[in-house]
PDB file of N, CA and C in Angstrom:
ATOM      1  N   UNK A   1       0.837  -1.176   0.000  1.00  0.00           N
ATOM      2  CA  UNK A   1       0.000   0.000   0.000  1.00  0.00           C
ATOM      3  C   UNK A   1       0.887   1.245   0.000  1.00  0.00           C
ATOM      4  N   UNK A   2       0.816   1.973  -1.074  1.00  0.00           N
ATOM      5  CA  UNK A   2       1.578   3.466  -0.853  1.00  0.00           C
ATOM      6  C   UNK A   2       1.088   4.588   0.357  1.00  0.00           C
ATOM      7  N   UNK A   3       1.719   4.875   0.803  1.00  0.00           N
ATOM      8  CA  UNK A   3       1.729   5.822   2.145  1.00  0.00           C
ATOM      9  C   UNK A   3       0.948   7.108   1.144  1.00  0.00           C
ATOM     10  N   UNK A   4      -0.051   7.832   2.604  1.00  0.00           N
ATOM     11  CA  UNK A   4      -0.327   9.269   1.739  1.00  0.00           C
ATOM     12  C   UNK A   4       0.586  10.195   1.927  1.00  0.00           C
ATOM     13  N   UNK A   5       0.157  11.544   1.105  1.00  0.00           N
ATOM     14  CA  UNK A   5       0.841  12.350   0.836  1.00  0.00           C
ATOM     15  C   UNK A   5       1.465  12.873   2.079  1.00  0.00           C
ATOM     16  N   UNK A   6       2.823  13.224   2.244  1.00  0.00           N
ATOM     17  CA  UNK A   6       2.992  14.096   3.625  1.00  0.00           C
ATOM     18  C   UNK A   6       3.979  15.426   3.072  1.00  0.00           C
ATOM     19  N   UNK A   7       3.954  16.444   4.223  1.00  0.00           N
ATOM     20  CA  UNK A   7       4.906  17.535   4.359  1.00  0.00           C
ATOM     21  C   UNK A   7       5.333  18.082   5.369  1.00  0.00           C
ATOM     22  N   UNK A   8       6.690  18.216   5.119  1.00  0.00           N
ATOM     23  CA  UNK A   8       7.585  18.593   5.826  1.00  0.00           C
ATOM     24  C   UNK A   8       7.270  19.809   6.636  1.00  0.00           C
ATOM     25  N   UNK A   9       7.464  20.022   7.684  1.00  0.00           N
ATOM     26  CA  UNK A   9       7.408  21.128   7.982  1.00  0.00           C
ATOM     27  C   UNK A   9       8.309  22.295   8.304  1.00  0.00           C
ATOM     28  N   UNK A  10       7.737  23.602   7.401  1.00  0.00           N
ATOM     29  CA  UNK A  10       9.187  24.057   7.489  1.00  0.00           C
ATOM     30  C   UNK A  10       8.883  25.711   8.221  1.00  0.00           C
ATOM     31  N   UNK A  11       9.662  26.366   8.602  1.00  0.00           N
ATOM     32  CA  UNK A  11       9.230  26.841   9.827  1.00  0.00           C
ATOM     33  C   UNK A  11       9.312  28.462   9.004  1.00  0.00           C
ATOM     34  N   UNK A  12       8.916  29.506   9.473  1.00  0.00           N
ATOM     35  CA  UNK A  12       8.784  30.762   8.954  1.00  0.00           C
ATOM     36  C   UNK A  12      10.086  31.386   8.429  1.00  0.00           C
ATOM     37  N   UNK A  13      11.452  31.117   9.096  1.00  0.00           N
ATOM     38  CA  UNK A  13      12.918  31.365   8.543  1.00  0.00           C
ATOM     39  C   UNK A  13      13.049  30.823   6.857  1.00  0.00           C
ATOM     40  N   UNK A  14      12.870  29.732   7.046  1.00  0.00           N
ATOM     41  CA  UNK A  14      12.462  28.528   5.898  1.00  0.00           C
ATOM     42  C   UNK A  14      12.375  29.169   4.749  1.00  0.00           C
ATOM     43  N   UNK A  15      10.828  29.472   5.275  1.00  0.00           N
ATOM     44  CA  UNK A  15       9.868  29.738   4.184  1.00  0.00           C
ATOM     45  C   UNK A  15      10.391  31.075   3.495  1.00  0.00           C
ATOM     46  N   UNK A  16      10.721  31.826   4.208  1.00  0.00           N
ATOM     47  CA  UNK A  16      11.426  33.073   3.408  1.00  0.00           C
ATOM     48  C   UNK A  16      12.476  33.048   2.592  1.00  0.00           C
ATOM     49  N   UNK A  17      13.027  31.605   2.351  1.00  0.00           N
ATOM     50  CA  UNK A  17      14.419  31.199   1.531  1.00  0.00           C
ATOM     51  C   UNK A  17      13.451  31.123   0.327  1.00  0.00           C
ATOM     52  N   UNK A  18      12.759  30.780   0.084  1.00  0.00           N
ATOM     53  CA  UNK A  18      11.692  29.978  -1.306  1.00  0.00           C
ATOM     54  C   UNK A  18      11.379  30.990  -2.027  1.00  0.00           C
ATOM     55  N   UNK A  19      11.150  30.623  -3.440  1.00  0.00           N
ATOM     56  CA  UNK A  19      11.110  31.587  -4.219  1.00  0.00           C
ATOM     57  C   UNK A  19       9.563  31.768  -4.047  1.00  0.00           C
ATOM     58  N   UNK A  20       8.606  32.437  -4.791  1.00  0.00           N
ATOM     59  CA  UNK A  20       7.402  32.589  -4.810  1.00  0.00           C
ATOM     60  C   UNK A  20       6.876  31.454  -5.654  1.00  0.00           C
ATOM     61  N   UNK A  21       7.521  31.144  -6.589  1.00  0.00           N
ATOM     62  CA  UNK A  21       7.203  29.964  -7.190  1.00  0.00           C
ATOM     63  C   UNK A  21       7.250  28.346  -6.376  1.00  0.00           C
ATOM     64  N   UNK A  22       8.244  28.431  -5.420  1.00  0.00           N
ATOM     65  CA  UNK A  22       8.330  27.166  -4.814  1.00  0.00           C
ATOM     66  C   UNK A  22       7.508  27.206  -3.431  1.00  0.00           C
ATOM     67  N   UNK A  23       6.955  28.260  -3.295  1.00  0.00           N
ATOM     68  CA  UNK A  23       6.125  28.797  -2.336  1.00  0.00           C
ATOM     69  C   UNK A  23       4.866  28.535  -2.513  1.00  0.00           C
ATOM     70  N   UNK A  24       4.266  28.482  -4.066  1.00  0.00           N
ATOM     71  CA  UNK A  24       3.255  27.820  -4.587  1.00  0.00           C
ATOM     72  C   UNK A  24       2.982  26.522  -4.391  1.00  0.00           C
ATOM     73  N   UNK A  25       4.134  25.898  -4.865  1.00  0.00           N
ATOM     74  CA  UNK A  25       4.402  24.080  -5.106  1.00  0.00           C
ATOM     75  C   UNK A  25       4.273  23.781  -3.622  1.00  0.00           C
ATOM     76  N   UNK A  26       4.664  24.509  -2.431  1.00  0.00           N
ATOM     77  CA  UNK A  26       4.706  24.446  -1.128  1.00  0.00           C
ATOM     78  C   UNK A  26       3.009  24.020  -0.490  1.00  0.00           C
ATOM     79  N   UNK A  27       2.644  25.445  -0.925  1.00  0.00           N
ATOM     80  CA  UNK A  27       1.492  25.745  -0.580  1.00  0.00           C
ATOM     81  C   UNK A  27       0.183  24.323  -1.560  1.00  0.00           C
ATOM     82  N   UNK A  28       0.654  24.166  -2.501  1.00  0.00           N
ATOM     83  CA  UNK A  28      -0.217  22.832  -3.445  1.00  0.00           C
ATOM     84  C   UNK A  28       0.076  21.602  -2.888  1.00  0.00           C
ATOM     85  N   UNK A  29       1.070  21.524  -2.430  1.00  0.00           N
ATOM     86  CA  UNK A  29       1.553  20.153  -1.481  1.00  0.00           C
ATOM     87  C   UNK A  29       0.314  20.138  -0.050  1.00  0.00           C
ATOM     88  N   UNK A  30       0.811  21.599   0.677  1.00  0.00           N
ATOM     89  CA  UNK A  30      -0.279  21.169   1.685  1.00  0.00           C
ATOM     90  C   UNK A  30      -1.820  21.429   1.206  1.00  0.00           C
ATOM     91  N   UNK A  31      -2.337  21.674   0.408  1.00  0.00           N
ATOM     92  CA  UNK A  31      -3.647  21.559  -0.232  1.00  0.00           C
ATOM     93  C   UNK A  31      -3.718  19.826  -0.301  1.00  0.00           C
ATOM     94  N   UNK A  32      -2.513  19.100  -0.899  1.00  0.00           N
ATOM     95  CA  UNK A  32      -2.943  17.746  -1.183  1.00  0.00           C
ATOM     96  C   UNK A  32      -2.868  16.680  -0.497  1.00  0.00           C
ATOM     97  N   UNK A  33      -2.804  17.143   0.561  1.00  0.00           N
ATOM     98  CA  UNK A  33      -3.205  16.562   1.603  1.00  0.00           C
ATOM     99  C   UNK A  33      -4.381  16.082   2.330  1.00  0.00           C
ATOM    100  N   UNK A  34      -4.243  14.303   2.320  1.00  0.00           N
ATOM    101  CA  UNK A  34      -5.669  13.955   2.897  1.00  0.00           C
ATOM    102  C   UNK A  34      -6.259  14.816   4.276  1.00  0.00           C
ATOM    103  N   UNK A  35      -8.313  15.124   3.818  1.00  0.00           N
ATOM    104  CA  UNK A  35      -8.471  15.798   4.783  1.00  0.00           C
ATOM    105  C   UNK A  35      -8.130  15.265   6.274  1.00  0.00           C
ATOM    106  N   UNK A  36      -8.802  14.037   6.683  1.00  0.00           N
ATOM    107  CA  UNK A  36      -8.541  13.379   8.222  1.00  0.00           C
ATOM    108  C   UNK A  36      -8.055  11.975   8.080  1.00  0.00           C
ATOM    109  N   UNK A  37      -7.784  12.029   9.165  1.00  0.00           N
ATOM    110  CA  UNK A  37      -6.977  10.279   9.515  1.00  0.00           C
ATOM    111  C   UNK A  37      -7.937   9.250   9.446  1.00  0.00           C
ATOM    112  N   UNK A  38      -9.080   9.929  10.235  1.00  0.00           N
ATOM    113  CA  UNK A  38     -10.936   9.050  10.490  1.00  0.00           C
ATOM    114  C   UNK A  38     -10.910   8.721   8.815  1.00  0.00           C
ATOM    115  N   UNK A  39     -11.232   9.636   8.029  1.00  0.00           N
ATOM    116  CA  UNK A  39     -11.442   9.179   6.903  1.00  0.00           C
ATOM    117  C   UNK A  39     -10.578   8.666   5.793  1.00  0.00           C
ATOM    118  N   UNK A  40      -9.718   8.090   6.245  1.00  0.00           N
ATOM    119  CA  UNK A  40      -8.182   7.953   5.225  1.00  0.00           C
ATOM    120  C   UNK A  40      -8.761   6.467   5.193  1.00  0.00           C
ATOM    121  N   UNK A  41      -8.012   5.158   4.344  1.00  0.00           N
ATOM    122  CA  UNK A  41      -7.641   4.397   4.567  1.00  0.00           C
ATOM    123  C   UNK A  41      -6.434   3.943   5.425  1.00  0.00           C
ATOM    124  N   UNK A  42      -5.492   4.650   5.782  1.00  0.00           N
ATOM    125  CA  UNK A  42      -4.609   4.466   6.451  1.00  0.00           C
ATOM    126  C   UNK A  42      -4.705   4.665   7.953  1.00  0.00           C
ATOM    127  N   UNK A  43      -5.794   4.656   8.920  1.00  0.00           N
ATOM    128  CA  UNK A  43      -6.052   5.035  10.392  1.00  0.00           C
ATOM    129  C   UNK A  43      -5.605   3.698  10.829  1.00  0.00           C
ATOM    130  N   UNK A  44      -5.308   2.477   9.836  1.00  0.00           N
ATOM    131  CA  UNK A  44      -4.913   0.673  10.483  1.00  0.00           C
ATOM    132  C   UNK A  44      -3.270   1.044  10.874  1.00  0.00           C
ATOM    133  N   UNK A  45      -2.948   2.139   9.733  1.00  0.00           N
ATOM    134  CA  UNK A  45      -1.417   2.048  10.012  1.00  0.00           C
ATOM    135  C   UNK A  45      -0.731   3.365  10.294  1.00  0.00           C
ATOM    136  N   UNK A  46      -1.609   4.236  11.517  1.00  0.00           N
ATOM    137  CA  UNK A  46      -1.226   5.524  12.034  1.00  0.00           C
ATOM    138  C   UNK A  46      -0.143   5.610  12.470  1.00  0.00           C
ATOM    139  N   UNK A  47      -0.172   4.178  13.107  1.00  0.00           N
ATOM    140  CA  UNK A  47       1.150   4.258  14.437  1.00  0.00           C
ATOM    141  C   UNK A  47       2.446   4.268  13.240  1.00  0.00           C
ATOM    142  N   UNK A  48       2.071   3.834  12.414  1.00  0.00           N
ATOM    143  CA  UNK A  48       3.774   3.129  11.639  1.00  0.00           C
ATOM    144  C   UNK A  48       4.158   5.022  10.653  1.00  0.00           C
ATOM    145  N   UNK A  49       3.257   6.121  11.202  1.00  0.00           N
ATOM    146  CA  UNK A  49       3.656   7.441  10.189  1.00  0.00           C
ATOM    147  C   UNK A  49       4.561   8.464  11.126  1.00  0.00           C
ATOM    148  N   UNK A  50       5.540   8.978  10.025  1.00  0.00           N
ATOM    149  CA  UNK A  50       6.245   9.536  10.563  1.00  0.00           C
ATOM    150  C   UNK A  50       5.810  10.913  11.583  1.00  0.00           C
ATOM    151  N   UNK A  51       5.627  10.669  12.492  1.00  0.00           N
ATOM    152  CA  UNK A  51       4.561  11.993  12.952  1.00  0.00           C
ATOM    153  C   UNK A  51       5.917  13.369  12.820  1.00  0.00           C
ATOM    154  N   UNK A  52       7.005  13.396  12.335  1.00  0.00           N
ATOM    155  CA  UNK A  52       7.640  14.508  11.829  1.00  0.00           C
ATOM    156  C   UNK A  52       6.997  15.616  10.980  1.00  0.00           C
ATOM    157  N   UNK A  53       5.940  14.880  10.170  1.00  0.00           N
ATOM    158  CA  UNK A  53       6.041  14.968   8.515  1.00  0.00           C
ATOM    159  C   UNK A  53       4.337  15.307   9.388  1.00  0.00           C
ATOM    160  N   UNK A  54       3.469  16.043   8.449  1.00  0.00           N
ATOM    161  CA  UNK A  54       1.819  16.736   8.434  1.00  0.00           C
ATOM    162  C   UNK A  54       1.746  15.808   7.547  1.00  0.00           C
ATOM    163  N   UNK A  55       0.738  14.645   7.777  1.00  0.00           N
ATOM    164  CA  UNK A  55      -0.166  13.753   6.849  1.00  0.00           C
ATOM    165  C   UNK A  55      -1.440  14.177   6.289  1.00  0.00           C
ATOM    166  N   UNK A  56      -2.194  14.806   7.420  1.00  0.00           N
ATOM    167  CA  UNK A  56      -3.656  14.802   7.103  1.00  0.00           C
ATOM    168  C   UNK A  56      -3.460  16.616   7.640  1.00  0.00           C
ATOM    169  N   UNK A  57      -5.010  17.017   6.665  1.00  0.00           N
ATOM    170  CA  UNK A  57      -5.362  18.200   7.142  1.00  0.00           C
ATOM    171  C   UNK A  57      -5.956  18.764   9.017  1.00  0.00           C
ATOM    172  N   UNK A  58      -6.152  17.434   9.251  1.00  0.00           N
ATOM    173  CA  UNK A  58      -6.630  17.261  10.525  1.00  0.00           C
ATOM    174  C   UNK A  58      -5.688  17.801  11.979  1.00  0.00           C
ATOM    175  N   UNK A  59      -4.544  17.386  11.350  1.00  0.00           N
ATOM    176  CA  UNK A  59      -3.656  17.608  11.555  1.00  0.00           C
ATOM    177  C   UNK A  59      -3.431  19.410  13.194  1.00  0.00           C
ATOM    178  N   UNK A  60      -3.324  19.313  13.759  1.00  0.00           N
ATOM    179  CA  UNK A  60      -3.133  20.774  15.064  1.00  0.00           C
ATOM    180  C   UNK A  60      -2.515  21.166  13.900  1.00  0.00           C
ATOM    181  N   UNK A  61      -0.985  21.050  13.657  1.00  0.00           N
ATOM    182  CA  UNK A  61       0.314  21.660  12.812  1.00  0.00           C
ATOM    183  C   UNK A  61      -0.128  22.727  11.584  1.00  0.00           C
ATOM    184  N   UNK A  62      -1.632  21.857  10.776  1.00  0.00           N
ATOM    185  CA  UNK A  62      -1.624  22.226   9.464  1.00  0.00           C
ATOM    186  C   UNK A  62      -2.075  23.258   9.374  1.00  0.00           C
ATOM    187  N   UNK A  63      -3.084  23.731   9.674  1.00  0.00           N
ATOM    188  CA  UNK A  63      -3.310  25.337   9.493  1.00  0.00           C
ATOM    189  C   UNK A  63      -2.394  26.470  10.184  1.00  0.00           C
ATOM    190  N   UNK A  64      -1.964  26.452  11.295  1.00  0.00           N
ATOM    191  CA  UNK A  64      -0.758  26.947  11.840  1.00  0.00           C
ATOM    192  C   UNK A  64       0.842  27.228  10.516  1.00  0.00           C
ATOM    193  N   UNK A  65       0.793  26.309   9.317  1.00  0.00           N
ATOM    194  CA  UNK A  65       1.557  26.056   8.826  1.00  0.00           C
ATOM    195  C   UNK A  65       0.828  26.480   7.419  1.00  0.00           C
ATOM    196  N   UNK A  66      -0.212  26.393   7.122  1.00  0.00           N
ATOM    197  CA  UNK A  66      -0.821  26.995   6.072  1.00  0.00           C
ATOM    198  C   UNK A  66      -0.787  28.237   6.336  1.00  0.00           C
ATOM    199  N   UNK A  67      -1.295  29.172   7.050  1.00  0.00           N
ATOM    200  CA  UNK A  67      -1.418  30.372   7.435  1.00  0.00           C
ATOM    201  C   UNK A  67      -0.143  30.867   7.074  1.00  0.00           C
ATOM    202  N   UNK A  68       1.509  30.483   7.734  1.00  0.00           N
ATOM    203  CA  UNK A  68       2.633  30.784   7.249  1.00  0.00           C
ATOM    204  C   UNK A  68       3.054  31.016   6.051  1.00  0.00           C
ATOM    205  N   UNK A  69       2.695  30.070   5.463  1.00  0.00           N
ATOM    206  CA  UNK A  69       2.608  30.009   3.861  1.00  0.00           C
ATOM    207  C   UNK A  69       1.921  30.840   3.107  1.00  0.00           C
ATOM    208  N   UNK A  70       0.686  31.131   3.721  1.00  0.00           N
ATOM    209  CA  UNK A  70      -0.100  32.302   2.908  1.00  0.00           C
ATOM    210  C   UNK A  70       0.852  33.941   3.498  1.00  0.00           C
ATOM    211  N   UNK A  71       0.626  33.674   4.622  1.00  0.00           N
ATOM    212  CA  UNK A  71       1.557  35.242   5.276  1.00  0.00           C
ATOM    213  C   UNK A  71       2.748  35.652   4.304  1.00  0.00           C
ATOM    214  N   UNK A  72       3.696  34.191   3.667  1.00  0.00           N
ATOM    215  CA  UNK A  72       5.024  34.628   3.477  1.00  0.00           C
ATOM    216  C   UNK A  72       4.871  34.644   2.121  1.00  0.00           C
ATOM    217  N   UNK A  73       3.472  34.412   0.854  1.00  0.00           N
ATOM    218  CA  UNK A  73       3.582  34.200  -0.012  1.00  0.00           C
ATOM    219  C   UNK A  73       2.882  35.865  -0.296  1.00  0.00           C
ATOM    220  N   UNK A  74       2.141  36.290   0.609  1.00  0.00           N
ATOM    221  CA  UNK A  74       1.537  37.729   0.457  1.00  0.00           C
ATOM    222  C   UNK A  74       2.746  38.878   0.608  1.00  0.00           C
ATOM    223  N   UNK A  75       3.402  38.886   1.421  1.00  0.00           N
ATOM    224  CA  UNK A  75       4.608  39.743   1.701  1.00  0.00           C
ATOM    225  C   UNK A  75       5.704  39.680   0.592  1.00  0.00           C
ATOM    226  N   UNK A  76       5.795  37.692  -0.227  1.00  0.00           N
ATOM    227  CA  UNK A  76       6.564  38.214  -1.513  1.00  0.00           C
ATOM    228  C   UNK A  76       6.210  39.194  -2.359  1.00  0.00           C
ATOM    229  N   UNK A  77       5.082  39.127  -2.515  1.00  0.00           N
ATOM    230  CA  UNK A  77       3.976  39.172  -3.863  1.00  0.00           C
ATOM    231  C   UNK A  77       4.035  40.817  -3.635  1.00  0.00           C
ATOM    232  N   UNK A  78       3.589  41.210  -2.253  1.00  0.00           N
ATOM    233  CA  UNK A  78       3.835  42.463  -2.245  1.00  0.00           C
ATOM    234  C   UNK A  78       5.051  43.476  -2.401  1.00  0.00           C
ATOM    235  N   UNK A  79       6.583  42.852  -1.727  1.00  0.00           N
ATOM    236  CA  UNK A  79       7.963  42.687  -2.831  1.00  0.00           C
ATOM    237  C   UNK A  79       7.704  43.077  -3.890  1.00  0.00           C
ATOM    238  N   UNK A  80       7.472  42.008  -4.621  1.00  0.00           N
ATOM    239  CA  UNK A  80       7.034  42.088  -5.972  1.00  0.00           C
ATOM    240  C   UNK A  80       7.129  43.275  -7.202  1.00  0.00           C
ATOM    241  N   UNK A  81       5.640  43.812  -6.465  1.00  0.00           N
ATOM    242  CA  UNK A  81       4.574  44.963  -6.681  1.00  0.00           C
ATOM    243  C   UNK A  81       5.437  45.959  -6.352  1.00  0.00           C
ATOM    244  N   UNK A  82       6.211  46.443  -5.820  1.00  0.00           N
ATOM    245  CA  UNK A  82       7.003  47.278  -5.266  1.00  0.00           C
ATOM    246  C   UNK A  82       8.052  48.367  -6.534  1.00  0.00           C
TER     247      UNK A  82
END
C-alpha cells in the first residue's frame, strides 16, 4: 500500500528562503493533503507514520503552517509589486 501524501514542515525562517514559485508548489503540497486520519484508509497504520512529517489536514500543525505560507507568499507578492 503506498503511504499518503505528507509535508515537511518548514518553519517561517524557511519559508522566506523559497522563491514565490516554490512557495506555490509548497502551498499545493499542503492543499494535497488527505483531509482526516478518520477518513483515510490508512487510520490501520497511524502508528507506523512519521509523525515529523503533516499527513492529514486534521492535523493541530496544518493550518498553523498553512497560514505561514499564505503570510510569506503575500509579503513576496507584495515585494514584488514594489
Amino acid at each position: 500500500m503506498v503511504q499518503p501524501r505528507r509535508i515537511r514542515i518548514l518553519t517561517p525562517r524557511e519559508l522566506e528562503t523559497l522563491t514565490v514559485e516554490r512557495l506555490l508548489a509548497y502551498r499545493a503540497k499542503a492543499l494535497s493533503l488527505e483531509n482526516t486520519l478518520a477518513g483515510s484508509d490508512y487510520r490501520d497504520t497511524a502508528a507506523s507514520l512519521d509523525m515529523t512529517f503533516i499527513w492529514f489536514k486534521d492535523d493541530s500543525r496544518w493550518q498553523p503552517l498553512f497560514d505561514s505560507i499564505l503570510r510569506e507568499l503575500a509579503r513576496k507578492q507584495k515585494l514584488r509589486g514594489r
